[in-house]
Every structure is written in structure tokens, then in C-alpha cells.
C-alpha atoms as a PDB file:
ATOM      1  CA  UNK A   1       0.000   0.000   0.000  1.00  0.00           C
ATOM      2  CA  UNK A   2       2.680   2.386   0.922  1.00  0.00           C
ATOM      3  CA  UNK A   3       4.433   1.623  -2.758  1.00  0.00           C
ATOM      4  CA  UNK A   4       1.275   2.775  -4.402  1.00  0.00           C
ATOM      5  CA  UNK A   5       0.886   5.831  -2.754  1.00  0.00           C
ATOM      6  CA  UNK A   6       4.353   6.656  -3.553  1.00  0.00           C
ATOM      7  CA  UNK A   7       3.803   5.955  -7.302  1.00  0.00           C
ATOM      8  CA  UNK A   8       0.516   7.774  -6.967  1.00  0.00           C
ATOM      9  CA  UNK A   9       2.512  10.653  -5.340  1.00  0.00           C
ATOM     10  CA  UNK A  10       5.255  10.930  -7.932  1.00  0.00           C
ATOM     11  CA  UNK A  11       2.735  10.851 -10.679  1.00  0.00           C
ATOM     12  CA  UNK A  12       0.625  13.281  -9.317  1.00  0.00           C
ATOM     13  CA  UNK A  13       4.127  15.542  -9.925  1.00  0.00           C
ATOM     14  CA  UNK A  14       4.744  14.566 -13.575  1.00  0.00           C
ATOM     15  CA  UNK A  15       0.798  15.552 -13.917  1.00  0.00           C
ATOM     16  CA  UNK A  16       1.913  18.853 -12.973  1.00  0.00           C
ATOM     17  CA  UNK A  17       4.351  19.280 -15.709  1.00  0.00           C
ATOM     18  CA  UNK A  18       2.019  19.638 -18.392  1.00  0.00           C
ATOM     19  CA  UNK A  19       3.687  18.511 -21.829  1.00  0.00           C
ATOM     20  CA  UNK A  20       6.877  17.094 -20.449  1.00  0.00           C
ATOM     21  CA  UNK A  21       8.341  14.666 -22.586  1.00  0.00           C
ATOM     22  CA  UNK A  22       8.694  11.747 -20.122  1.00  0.00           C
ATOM     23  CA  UNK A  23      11.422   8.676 -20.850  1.00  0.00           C
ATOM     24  CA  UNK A  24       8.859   5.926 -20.535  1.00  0.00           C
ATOM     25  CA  UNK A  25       8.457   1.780 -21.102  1.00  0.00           C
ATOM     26  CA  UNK A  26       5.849  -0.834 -20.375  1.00  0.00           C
ATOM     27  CA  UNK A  27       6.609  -3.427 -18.305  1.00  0.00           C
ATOM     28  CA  UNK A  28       4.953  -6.454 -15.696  1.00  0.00           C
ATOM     29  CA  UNK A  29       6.110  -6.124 -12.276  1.00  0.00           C
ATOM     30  CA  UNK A  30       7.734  -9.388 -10.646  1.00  0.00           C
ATOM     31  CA  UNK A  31       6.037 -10.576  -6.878  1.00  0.00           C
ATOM     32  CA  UNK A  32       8.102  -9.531  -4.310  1.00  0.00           C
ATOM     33  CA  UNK A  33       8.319 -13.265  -3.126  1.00  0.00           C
ATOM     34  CA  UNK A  34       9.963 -14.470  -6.698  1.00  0.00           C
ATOM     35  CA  UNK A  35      12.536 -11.567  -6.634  1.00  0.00           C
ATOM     36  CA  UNK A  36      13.209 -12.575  -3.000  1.00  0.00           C
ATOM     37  CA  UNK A  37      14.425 -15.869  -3.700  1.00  0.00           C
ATOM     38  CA  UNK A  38      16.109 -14.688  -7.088  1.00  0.00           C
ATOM     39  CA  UNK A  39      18.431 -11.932  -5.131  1.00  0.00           C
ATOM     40  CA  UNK A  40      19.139 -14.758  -1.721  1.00  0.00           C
ATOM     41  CA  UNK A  41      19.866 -17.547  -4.682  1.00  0.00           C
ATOM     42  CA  UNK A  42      21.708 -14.844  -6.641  1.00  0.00           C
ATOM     43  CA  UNK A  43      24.489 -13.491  -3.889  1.00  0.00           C
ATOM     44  CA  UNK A  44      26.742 -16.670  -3.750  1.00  0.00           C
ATOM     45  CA  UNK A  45      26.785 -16.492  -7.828  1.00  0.00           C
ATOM     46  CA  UNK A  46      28.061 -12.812  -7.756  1.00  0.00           C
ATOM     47  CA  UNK A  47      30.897 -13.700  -5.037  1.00  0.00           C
ATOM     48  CA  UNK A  48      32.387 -16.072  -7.991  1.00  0.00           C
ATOM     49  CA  UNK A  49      31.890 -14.378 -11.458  1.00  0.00           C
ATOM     50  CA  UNK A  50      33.766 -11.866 -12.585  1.00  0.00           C
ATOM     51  CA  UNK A  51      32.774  -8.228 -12.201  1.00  0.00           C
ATOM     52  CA  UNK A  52      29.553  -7.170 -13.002  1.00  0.00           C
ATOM     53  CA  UNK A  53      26.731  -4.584 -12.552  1.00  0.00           C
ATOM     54  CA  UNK A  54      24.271  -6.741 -11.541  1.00  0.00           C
ATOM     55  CA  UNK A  55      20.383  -4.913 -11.350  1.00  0.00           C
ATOM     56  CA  UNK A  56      19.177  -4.755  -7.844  1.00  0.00           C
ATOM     57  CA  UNK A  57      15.746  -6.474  -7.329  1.00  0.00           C
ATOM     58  CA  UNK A  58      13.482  -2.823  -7.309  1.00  0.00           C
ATOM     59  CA  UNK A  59      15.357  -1.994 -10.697  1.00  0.00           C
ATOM     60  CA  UNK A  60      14.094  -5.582 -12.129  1.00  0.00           C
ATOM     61  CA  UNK A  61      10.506  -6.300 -14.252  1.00  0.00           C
ATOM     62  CA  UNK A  62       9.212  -8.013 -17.631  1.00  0.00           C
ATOM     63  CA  UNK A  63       9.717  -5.056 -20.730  1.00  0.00           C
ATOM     64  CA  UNK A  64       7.011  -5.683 -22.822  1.00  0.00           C
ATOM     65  CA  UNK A  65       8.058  -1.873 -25.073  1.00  0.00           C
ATOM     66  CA  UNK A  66      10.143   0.629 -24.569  1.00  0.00           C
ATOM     67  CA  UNK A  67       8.312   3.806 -25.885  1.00  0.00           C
ATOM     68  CA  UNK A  68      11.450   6.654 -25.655  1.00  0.00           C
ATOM     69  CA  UNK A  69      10.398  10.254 -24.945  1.00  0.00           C
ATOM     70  CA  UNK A  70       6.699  10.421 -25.200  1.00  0.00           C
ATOM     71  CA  UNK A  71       4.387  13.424 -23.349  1.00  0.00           C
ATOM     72  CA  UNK A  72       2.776  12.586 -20.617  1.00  0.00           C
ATOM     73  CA  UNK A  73      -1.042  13.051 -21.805  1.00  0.00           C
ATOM     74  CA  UNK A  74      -0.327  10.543 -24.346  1.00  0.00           C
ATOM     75  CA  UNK A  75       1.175   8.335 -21.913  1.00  0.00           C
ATOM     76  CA  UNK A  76      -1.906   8.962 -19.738  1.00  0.00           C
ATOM     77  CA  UNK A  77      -4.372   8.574 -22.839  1.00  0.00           C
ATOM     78  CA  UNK A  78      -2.426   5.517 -24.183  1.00  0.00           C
ATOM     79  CA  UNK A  79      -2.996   3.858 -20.600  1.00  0.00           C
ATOM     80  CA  UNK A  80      -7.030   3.950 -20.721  1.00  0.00           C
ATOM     81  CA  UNK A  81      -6.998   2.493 -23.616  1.00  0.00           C
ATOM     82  CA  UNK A  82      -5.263  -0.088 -22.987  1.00  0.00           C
ATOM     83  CA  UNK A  83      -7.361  -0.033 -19.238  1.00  0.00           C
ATOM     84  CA  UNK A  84     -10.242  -0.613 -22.188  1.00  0.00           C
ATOM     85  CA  UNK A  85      -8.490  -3.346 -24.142  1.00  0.00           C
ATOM     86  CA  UNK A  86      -7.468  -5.726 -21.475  1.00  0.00           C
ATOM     87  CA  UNK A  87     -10.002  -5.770 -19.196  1.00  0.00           C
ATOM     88  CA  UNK A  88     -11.405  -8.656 -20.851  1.00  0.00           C
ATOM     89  CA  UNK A  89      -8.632 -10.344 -21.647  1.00  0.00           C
ATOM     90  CA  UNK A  90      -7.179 -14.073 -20.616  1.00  0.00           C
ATOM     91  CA  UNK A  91      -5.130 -14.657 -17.651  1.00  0.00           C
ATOM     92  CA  UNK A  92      -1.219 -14.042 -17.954  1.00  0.00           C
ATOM     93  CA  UNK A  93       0.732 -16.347 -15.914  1.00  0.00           C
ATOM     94  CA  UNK A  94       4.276 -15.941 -15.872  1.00  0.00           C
ATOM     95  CA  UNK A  95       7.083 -19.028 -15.086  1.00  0.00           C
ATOM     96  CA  UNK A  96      10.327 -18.155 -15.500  1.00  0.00           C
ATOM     97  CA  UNK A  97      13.980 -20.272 -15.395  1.00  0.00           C
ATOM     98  CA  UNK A  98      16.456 -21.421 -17.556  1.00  0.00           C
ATOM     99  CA  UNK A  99      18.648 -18.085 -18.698  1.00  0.00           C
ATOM    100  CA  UNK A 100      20.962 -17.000 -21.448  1.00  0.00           C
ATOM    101  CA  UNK A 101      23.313 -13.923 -22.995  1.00  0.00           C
ATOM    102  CA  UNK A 102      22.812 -11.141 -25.209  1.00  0.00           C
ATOM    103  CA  UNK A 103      23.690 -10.729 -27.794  1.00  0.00           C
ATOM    104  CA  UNK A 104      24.789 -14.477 -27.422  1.00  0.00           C
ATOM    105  CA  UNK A 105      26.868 -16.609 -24.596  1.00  0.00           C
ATOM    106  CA  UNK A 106      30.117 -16.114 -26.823  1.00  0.00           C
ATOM    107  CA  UNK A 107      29.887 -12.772 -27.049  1.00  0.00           C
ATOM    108  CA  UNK A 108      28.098 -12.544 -23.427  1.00  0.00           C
ATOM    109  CA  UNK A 109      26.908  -8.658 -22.482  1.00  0.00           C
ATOM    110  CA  UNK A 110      23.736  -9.242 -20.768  1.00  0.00           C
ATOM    111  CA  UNK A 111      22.634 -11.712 -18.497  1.00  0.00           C
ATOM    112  CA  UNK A 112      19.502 -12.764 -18.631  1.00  0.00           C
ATOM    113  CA  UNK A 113      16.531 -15.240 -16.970  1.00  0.00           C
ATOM    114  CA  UNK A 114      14.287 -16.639 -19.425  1.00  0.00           C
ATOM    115  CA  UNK A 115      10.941 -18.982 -19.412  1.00  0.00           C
ATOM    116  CA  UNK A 116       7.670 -18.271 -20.479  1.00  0.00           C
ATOM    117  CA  UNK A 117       4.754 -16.161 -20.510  1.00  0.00           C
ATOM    118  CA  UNK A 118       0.834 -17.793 -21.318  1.00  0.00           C
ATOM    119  CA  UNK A 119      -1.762 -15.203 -22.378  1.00  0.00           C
ATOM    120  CA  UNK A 120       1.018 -12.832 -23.368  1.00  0.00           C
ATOM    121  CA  UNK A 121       0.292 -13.013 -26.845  1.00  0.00           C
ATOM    122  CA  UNK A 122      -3.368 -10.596 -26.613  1.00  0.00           C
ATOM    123  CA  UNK A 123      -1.065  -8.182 -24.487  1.00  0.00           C
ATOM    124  CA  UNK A 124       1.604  -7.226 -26.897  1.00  0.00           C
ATOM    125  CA  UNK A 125      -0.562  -7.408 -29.808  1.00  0.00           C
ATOM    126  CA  UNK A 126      -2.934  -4.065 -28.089  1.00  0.00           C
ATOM    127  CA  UNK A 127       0.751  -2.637 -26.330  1.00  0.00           C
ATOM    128  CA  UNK A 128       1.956  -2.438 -30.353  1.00  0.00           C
ATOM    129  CA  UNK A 129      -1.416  -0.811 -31.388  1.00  0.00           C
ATOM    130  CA  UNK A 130      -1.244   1.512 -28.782  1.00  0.00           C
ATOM    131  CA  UNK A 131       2.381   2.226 -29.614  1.00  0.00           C
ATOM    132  CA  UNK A 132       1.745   2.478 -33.596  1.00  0.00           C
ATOM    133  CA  UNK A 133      -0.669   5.303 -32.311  1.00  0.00           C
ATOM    134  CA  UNK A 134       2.544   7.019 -30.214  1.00  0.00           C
ATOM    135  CA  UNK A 135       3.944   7.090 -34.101  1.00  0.00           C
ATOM    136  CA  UNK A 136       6.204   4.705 -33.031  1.00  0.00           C
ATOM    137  CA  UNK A 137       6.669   1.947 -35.750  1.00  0.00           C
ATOM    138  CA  UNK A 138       6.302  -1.886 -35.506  1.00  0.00           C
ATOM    139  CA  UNK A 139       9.125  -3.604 -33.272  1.00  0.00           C
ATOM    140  CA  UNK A 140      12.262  -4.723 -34.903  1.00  0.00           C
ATOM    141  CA  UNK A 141      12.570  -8.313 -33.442  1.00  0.00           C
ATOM    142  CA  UNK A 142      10.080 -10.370 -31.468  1.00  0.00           C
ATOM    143  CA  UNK A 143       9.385 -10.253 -28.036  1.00  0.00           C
ATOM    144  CA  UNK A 144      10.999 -12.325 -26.063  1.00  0.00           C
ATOM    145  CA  UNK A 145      10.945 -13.027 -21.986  1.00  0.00           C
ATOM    146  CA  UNK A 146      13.819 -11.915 -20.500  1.00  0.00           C
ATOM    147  CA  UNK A 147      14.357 -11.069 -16.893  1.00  0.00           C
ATOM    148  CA  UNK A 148      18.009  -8.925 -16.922  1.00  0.00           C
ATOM    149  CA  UNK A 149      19.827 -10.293 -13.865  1.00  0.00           C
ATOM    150  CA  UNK A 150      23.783  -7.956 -14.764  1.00  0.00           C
ATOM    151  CA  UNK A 151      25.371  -6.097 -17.511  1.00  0.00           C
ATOM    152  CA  UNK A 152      28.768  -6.980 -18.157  1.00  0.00           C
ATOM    153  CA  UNK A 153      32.035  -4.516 -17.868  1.00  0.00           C
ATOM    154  CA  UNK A 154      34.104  -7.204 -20.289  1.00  0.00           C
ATOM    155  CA  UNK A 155      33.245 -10.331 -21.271  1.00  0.00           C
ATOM    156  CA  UNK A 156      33.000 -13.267 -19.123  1.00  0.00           C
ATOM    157  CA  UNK A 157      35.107 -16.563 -20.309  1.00  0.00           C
ATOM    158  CA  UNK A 158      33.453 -19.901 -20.999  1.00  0.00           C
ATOM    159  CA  UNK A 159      33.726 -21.175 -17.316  1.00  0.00           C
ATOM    160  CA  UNK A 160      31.793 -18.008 -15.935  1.00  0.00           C
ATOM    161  CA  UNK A 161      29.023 -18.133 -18.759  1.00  0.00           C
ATOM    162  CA  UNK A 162      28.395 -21.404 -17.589  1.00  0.00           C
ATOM    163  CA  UNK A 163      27.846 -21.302 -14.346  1.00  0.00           C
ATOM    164  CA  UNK A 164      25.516 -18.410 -14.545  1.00  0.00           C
ATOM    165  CA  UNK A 165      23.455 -20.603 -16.831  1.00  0.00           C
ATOM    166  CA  UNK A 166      23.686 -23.737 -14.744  1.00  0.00           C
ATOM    167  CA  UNK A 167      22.509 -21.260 -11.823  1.00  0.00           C
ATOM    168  CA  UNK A 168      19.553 -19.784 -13.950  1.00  0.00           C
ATOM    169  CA  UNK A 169      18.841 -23.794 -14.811  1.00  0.00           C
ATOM    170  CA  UNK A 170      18.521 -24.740 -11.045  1.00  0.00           C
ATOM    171  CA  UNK A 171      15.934 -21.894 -10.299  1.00  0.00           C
ATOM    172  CA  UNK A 172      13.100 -23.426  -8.840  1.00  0.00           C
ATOM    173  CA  UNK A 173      10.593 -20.630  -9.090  1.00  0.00           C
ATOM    174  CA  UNK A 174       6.747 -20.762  -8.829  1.00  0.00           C
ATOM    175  CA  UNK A 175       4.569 -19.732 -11.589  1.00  0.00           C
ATOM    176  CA  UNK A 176       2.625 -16.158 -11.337  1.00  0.00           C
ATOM    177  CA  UNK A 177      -0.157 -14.605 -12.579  1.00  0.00           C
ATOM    178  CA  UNK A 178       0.622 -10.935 -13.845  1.00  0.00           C
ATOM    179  CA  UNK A 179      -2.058  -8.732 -12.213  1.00  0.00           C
ATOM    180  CA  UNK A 180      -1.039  -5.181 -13.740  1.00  0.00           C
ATOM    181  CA  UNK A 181       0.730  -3.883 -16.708  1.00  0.00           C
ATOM    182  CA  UNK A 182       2.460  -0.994 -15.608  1.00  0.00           C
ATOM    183  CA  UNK A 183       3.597   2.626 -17.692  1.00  0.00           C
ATOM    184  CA  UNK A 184       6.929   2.891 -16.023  1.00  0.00           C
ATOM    185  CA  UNK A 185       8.526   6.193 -16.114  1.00  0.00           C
ATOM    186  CA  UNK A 186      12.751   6.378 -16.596  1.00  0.00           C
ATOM    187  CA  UNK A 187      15.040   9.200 -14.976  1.00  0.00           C
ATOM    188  CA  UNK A 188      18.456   8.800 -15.794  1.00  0.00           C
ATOM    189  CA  UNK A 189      20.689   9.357 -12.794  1.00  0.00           C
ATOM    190  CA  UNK A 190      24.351   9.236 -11.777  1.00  0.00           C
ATOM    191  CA  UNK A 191      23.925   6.473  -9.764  1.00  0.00           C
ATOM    192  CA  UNK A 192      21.865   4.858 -12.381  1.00  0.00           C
ATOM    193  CA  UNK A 193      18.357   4.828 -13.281  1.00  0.00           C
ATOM    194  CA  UNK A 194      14.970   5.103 -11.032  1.00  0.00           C
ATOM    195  CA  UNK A 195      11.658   3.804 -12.206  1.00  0.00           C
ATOM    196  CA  UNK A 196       8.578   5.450 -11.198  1.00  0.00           C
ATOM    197  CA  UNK A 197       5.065   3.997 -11.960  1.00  0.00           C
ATOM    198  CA  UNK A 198       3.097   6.504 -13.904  1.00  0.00           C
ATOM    199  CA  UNK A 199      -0.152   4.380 -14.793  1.00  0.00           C
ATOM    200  CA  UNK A 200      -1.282   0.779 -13.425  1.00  0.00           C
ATOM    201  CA  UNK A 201      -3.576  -0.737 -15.809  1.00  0.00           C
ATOM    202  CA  UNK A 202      -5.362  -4.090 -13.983  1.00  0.00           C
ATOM    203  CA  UNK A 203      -5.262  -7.436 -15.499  1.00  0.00           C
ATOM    204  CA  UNK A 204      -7.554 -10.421 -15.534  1.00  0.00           C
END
């Protein structure tokens, strides 16, 4: 409850700033309980792999689009839409595990968790219509779950890429259901950046 009225707070400020070009994506939030045992699982790993920024469990969620600089009326109109689109929708459960690289594990820059996400499918199809009406085009390359666990300063070698994804493997993770699809706002800080939820829109 506290968390909401924060978000509710700090969107009641971009409200204020009438035409703003806001730095914004849409994302699914992660249970508290599932990032819990990600980040105790995760701290051994991080002792034993090479140097890393690895994302801390508030900075960590599903991207469904990221939408650039967009004003925040359109944001706000883009969000009842979709409010009107998915009301009715199926359920979207959510299991992830298993994990890989971008842009590949020989070339490892970003470490990822994968798995899988049912219903998904009637959500990105109205995120994309919503976005073609931002003037944004249609994406480049399919969506694809990925939950970004570090971004790497160099390279890891063989050994280290492995044991990440033998770690990611042994995950034992309960499924979710996603309840809310959430208009994320991003301010690039020194320190990195800070996401601040702009719009919730409910899920079935």
C-alpha cells in the first residue's frame, strides 16, 4: 500500500508538468516473493563471477516496449486504452527459469533469466497498437521473456558463462499470474536509473 501511494505521489508531480516529454516503457512487475528468492539464490553467484553490474531487485521487471520520450497526456491517454483493451482479456501467468546472454553466450553482455509467458500473446498485440498510435513503428525483433539479472564490464570466459546458466537452470521458481501492466517512467541518474510507476492498468 505504501508503494502505491508513492507511485501515486510521484505521478501526481509529472501531472503537474504539463507537456513534459517523459522517458517511458511498459513493463509487468515481478512478486516480491519471486525476486526474494532470485536476489538470496543470486548473492553466492556474484561472489564467484567476474565483475559485473548486476540490477538490484526494485530496478528488475518483464519489458514488454520501450516507448522513448513520449508526453505525458499521451502516456496517460495511451494507458485507458489499454485499461479498455485488457479488461477482458485471458489470464497471464508468468514461469520463468532457464537463462541466457545477449547478444549471445560467446559474445556474453547481458545476463539474462528466461521462461515463459501464457496469455502474453493478446497483451503485446494491443501494447503495439497503442504504440503504432505514439507514431512509433512496428518492433524490430520479437518479443521475447527476458528477466536482466547484470550487464557486463568485459566479457565473461566460458567457465563463468556457464555457471551463470547452470545457476539460472537450477531456479526453482513458482509460476505467477501478472495482475497489472504498468507505464513505467525512466530518470536517468548518476547512480543509475529510477523507475517510477506513472499508470497501473489491472489485469484479468
Amino acid at each position: 500500500m505504501m508503494r502505491k501511494r508513492e507511485d501515486n505521489a510521484e505521478a501526481q508531480r509529472y501531472e503537474e508538468n504539463d507537456g513534459r516529454k517523459l522517458r517511458s516503457f511498459l513493463a509487468l512487475e515481478i512478486p516480491q516473493d519471486v525476486l526474494s528468492t532470485t536476489a538470496s539464490s543470486r548473492r553466492e553467484l556474484e561472489r564467484r563471477l567476474p565483475r559485473a553490474r548486476w540490477i538490484p531487485r526494485e530496478n528488475q521487471h518483464l519489458t514488454l516496449r520501450f516507448l522513448g520520450e513520449v508526453p505525458e497526456q499521451e502516456l496517460v491517454r495511451m494507458a485507458r486504452g489499454l485499461k479498455a483493451t485488457l479488461k477482458d482479456g485471458p489470464e497471464l501467468t508468468v514461469s520463468l527459469g532457464g537463462g541466457g546472454f545477449f547478444p549471445q553466450p560467446s559474445r556474453p553482455r547481458v545476463a539474462w533469466i528466461g521462461g515463459e509467458a501464457r496469455g502474453i500473446d493478446g497483451v503485446l498485440k494491443a501494447v503495439d497498437e497503442r504504440a503504432l498510435g505514439l507514431g512509433l513503428g512496428p518492433r524490430s525483433t520479437p518479443w521475447s521473456l527476458h528477466l536482466t539479472q547484470a550487464r557486463l564490464k568485459r566479457a565473461w570466459p566460458p567457465r563463468a558463462v556457464r555457471s551463470f546458466l547452470d545457476w539460472a537452470e537450477s531456479l526453482d521458481l513458482p509460476p505467477f499470474q501478472a495482475r497489472e501492466l504498468v507505464v513505467f517512467i525512466s530518470d536517468l541518474r548518476p547512480g543509475g536509473a529510477v523507475y517510477t510507476a506513472l499508470e497501473r492498468i489491472q489485469l484479468p
